[in-house]
Protein backbone atom coordinates (compact mmCIF):
# COMPACT_ATOMS: atom_id res chain seq x y z
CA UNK A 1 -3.66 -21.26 -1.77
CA UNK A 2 -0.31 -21.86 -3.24
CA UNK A 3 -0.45 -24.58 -5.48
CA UNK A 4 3.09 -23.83 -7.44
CA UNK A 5 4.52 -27.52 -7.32
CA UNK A 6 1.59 -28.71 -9.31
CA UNK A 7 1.19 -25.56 -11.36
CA UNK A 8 4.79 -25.59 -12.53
CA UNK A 9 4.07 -29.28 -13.95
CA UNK A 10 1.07 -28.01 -15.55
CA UNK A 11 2.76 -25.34 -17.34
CA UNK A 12 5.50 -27.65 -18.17
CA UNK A 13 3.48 -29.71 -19.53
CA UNK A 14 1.32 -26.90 -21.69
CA UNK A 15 4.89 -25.89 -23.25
CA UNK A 16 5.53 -29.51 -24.37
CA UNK A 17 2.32 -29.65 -26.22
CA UNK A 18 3.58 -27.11 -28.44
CA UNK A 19 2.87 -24.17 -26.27
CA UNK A 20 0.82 -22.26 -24.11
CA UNK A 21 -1.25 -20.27 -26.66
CA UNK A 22 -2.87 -23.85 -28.76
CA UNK A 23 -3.66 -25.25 -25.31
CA UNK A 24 -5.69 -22.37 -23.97
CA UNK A 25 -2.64 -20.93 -21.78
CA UNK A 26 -1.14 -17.58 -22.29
CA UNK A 27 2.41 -16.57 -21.13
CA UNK A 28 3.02 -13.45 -18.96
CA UNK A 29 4.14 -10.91 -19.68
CA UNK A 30 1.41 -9.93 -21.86
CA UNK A 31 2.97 -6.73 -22.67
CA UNK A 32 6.38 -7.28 -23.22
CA UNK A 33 7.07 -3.55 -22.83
CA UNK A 34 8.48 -1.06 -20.05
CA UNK A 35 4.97 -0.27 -18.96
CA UNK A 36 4.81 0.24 -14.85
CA UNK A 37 1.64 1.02 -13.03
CA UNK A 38 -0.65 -0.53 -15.44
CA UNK A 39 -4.59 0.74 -15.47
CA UNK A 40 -6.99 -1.33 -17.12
CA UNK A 41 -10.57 -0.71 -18.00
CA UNK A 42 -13.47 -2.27 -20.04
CA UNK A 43 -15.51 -0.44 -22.50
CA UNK A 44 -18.04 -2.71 -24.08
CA UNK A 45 -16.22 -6.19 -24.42
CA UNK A 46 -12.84 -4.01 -26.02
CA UNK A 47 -10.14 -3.48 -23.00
CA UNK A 48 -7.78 -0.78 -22.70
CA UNK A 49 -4.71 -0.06 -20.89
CA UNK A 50 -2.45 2.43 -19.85
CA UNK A 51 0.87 3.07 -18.18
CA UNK A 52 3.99 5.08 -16.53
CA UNK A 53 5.85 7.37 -18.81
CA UNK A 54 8.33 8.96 -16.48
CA UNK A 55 9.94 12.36 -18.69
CA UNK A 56 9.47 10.74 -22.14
CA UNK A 57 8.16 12.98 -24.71
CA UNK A 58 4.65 11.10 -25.39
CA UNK A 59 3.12 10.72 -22.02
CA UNK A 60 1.23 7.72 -21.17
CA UNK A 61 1.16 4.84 -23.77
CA UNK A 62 -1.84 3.45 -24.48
CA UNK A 63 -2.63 0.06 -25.68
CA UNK A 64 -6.29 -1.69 -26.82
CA UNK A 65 -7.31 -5.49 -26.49
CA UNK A 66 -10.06 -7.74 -26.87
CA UNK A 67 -8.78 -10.67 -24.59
CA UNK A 68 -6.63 -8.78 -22.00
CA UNK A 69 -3.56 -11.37 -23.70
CA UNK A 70 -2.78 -9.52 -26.98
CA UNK A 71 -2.64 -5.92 -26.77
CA UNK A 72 -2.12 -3.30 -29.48
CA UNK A 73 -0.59 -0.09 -28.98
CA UNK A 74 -2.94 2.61 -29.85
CA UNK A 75 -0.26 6.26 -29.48
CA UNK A 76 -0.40 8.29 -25.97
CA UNK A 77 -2.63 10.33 -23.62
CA UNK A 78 -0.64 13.30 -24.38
CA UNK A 79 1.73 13.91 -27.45
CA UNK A 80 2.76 16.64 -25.24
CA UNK A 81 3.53 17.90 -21.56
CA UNK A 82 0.69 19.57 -19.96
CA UNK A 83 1.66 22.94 -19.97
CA UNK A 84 1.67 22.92 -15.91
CA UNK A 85 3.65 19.98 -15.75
CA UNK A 86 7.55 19.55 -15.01
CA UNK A 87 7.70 15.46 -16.11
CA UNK A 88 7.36 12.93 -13.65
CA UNK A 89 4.28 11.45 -15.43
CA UNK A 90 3.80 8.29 -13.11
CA UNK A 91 0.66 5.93 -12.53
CA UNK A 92 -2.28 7.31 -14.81
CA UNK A 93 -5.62 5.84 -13.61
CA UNK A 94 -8.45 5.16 -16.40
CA UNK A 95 -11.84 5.25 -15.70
CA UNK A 96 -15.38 5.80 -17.69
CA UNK A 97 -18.24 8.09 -16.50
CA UNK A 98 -20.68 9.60 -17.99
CA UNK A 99 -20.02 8.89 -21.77
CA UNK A 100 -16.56 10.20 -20.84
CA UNK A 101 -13.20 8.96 -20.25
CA UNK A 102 -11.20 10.28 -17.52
CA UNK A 103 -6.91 10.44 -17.14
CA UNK A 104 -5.64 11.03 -13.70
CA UNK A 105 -2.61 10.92 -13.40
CA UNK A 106 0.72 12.02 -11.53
CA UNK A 107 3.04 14.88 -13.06
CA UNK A 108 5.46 17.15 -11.00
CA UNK A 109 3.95 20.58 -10.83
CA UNK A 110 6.64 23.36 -12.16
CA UNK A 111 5.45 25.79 -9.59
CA UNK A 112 6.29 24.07 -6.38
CA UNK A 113 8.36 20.89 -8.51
CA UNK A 114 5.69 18.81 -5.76
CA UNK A 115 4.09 15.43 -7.51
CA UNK A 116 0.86 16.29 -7.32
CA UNK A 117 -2.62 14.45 -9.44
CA UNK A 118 -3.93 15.91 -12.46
CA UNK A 119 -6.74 14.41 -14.79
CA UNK A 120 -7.85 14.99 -18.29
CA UNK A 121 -10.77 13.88 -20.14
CA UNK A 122 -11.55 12.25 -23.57
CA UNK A 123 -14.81 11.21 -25.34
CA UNK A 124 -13.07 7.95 -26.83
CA UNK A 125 -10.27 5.51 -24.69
CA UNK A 126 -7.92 6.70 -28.08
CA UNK A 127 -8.31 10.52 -27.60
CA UNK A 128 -8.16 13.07 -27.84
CA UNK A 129 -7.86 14.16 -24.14
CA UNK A 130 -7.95 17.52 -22.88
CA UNK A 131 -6.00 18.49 -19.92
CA UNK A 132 -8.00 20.42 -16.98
CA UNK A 133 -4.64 20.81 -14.88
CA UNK A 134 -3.49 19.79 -11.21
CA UNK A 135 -6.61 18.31 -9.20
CA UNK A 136 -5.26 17.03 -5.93
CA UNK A 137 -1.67 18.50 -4.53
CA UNK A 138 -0.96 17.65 -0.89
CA UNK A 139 1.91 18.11 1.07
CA UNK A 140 5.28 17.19 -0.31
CA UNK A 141 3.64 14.74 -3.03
CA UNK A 142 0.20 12.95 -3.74
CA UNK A 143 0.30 9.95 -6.51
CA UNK A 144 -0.94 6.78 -7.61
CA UNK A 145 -4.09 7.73 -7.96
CA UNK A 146 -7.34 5.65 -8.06
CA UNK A 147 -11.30 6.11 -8.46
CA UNK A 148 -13.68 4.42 -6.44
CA UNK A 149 -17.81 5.05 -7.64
CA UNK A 150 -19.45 4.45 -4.15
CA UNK A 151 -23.37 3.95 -5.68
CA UNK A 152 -23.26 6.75 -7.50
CA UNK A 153 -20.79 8.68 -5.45
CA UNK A 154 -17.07 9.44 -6.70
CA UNK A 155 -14.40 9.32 -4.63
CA UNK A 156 -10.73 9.79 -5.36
CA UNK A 157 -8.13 7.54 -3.63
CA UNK A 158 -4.10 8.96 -3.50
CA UNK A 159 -0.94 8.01 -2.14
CA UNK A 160 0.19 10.55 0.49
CA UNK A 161 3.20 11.67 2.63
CA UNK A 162 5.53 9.49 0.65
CA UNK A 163 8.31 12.36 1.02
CA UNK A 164 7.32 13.20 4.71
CA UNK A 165 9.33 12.25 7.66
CA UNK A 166 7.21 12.86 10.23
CA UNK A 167 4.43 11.04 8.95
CA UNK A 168 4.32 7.68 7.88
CA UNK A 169 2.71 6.71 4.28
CA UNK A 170 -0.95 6.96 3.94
CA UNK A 171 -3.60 6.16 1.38
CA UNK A 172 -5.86 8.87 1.14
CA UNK A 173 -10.03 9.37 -0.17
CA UNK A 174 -11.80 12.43 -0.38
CA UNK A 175 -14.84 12.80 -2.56
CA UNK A 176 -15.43 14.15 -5.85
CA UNK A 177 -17.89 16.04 -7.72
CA UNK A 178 -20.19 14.23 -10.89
CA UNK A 179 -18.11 15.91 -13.41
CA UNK A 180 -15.05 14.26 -11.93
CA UNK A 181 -13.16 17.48 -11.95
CA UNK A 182 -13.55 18.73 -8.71
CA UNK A 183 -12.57 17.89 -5.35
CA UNK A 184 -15.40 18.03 -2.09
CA UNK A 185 -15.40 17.84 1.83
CA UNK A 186 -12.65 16.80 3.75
CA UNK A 187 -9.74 14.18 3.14
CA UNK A 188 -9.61 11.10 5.18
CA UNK A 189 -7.20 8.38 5.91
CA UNK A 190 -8.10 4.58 4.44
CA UNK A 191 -4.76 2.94 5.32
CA UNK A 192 -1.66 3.55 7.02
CA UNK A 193 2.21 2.39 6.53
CA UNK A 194 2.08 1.42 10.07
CA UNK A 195 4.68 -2.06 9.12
CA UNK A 196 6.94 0.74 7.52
CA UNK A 197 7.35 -1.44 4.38
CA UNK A 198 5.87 1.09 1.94
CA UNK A 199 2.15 1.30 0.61
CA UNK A 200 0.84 2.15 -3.05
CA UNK A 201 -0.65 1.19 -6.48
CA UNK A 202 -4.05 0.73 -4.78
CA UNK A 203 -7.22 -0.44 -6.69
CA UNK A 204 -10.69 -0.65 -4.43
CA UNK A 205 -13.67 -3.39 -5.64
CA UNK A 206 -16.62 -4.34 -3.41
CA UNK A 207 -17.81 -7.97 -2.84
CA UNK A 208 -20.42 -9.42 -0.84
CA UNK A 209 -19.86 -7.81 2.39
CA UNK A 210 -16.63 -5.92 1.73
CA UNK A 211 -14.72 -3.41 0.58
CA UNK A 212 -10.86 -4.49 -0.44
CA UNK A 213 -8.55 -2.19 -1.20
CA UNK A 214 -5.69 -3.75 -2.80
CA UNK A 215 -1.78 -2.35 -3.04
CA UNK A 216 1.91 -2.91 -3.41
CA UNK A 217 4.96 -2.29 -1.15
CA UNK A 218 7.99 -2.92 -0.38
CA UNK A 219 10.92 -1.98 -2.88
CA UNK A 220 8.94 -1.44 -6.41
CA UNK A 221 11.95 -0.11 -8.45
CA UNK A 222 15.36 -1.28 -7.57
CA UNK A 223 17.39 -3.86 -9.11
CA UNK A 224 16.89 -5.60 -5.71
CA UNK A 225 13.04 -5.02 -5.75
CA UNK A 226 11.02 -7.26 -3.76
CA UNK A 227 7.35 -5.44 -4.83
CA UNK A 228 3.87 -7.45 -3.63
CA UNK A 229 0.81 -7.43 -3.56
CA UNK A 230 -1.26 -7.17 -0.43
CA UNK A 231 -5.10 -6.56 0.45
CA UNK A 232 -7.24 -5.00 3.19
CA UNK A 233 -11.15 -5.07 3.37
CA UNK A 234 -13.51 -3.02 5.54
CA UNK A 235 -17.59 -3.34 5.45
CA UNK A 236 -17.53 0.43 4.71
CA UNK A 237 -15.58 2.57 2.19
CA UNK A 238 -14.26 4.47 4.75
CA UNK A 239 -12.97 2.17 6.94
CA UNK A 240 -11.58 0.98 9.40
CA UNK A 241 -9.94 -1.90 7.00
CA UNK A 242 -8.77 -4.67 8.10
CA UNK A 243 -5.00 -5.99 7.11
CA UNK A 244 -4.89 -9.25 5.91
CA UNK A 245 -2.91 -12.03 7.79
CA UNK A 246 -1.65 -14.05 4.94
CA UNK A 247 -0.45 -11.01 3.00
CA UNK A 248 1.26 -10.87 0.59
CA UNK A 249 -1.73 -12.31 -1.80
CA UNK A 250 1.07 -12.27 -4.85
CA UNK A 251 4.86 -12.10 -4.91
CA UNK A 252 7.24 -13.20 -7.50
CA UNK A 253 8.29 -16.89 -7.68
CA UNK A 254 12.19 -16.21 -7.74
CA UNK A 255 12.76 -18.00 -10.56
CA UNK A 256 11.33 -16.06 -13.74
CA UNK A 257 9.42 -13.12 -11.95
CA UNK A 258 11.14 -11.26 -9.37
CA UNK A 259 8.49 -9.07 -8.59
CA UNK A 260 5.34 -7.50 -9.25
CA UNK A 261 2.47 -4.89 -7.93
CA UNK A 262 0.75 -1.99 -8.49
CA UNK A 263 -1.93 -3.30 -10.59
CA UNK A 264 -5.76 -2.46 -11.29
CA UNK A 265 -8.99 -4.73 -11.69
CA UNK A 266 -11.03 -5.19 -14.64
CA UNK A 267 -14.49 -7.20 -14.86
CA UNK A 268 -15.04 -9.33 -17.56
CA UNK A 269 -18.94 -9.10 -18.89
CA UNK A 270 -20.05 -11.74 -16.82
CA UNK A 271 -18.08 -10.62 -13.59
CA UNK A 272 -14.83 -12.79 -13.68
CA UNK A 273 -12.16 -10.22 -11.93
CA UNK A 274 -8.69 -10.16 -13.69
CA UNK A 275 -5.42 -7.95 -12.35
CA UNK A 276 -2.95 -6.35 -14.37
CA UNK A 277 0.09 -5.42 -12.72
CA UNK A 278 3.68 -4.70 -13.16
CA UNK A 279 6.47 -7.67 -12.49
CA UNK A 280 10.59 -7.42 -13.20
CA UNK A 281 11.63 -10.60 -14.61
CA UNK A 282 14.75 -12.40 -13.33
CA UNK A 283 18.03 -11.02 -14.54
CA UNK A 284 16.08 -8.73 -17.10
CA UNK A 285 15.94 -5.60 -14.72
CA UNK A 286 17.21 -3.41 -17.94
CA UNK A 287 13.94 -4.10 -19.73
CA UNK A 288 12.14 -2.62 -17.18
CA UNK A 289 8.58 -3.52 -15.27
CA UNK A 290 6.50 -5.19 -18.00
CA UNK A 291 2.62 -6.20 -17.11
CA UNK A 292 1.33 -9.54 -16.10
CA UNK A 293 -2.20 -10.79 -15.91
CA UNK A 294 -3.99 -13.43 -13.04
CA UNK A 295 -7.24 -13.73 -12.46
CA UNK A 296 -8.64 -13.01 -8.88
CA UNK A 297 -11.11 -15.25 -6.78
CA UNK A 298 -12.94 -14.40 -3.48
CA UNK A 299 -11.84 -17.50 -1.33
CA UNK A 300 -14.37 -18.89 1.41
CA UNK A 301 -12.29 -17.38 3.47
CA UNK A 302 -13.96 -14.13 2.37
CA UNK A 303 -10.63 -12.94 1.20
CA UNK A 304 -9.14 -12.46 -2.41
CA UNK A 305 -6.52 -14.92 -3.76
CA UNK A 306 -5.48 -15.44 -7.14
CA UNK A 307 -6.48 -18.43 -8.37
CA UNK A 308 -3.23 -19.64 -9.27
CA UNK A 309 -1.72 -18.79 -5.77
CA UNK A 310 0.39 -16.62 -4.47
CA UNK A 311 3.13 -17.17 -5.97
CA UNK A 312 3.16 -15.89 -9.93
CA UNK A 313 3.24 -18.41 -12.11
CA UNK A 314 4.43 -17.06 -15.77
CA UNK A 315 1.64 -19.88 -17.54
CA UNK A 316 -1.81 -18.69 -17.10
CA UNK A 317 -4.92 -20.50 -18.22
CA UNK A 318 -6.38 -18.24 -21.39
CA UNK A 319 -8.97 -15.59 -19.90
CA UNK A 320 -12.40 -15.82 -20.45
CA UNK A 321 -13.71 -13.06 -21.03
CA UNK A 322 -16.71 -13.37 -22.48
């Protein structure tokens, strides 16, 4: 599905009629920020978004839209550390349930100095949250976390053995309790690193038939990164999934966008599916990893694509999100 001769003319051609925004196209990045590890969820028909702090002060900035293109910062998760946290504040996950809305999130514990998955709760996307400490600590570091509502069951999804040598990465599940607060039953494996390339930033949505769990790898924060985006599907949550052979579904184009990954889904109201991930633009690596938008499409295939290709094009067509 990559169409980039044709969309490059069509973008070119949206710029010369004064510009992307009067002729229905946006230009990514949409957030034109240092934000990695974007989360994105939909309360309502208002969006909100999150991302990666690393050891700033405020943790997690927060931002508020109502077309996923324009996005207003709305302050931070936390004005301050959690008091069992040692920095490190990496890939916070949003997600609604019950009338509440849940932060997990990565932070390095001070008692072990282990990354390990915390999560705090608010009654509104703007705050306040409160902090109910470290939720999932496993081995020498568990991250990226993501949350999966199986039918009415929670599970939690986590990057694992990242820092191990004798294991290679995984991507992890175990289920949660209702409240979202607990942990329950045993952890098992969803994907392995078995290509040795790297694996994280997953999101999970169901279609049809499937199960996809989508995620990054290869180099995600280098000056020479070469992040992507990649899928797997399985007819049951917990597996066995199935690697896709035309991975990577999105890499950068070489030309503006270097790179991107580590994204998360959003639904519009009427179902349309749009990802918000993090790219480095060309020869800007000092202004960091700054989201992007594309929508998603289930091919006949019975695979995802984006339906601009695989290949990110910086001149979207508008969302619809209505």
């Amino acid at each position: 599905m990559n169409r980039k001769p044709s969309l490059l003319l069509l973008c070119l051609a949206c710029l010369i009629m004064a510009g992307c925004r009067q002729t229905r196209f946006f230009e990514n990045p949409v957030i034109k920020s240092d934000v990695p590890d974007p989360t994105v969820i939909r309360i309502g028909t208002t969006y909100y978004a999150a991302g990666t702090s690393g050891n700033s002060k405020w943790v997690y900035p927060m931002y508020r839209s109502d077309n996923l293109v324009d996005w207003e910062p709305i302050g931070h998760v936390f004005n301050d550390w959690p008091e069992w946290t040692l920095g490190s504040f990496w890939a916070p996950e949003l997600f609604e349930h019950n009338g509440k809305v849940f932060c997990y999130y990565t932070a390095r514990n001070k008692n072990d100095r282990k990354s390990c998955v915390g999560v705090a709760t608010a009654d509104r996307p703007e705050g306040p949250y409160t902090d109910h400490g470290p939720l999932v600590q496993w081995t020498n570091e568990a991250i990226d976390s993501y949350i999966y509502d199986d039918d009415g069951q929670l599970y939690i999804t986590w990057k694992a053995y990242g820092l191990d040598p004798e294991r290679p990465i995984e991507l992890l599940a175990r289920r949660l309790s209702d409240d979202g607060l607990h942990l329950e039953g045993d952890a098992f494996t969803l994907l392995t690193d078995i290509e040795d390339i790297g694996m994280e930033g997953q999101c999970i949505f169901h279609h049809g038939d499937y199960y996809y769990i989508m995620y990054a790898a290869r180099d995600c924060c280098s000056p020479r990164s070469d992040y992507e985006v990649r899928v797997a599907r399985s007819t049951n949550f917990a597996g066995p999934y199935e690697k896709y052979e035309g991975n990577p579904i999105l890499k950068g184009d070489g030309e503006t966008i270097q790179s991107c990954g580590h994204g998360t889904l959003v639904s519009t109201p009427k179902g349309r599916l749009y990802y918000l991930c993090h790219s480095y633009l060309i020869g800007k690596y000092h202004e960091g990893r700054q989201p992007i938008l594309q929508e998603l499409v289930i091919g006949k295939d019975g695979w995802p694509h984006f339906k601009t290709g695989n290949i990110t094009i910086p001149c979207q067509p508008w969302p619809n999100v209505k």
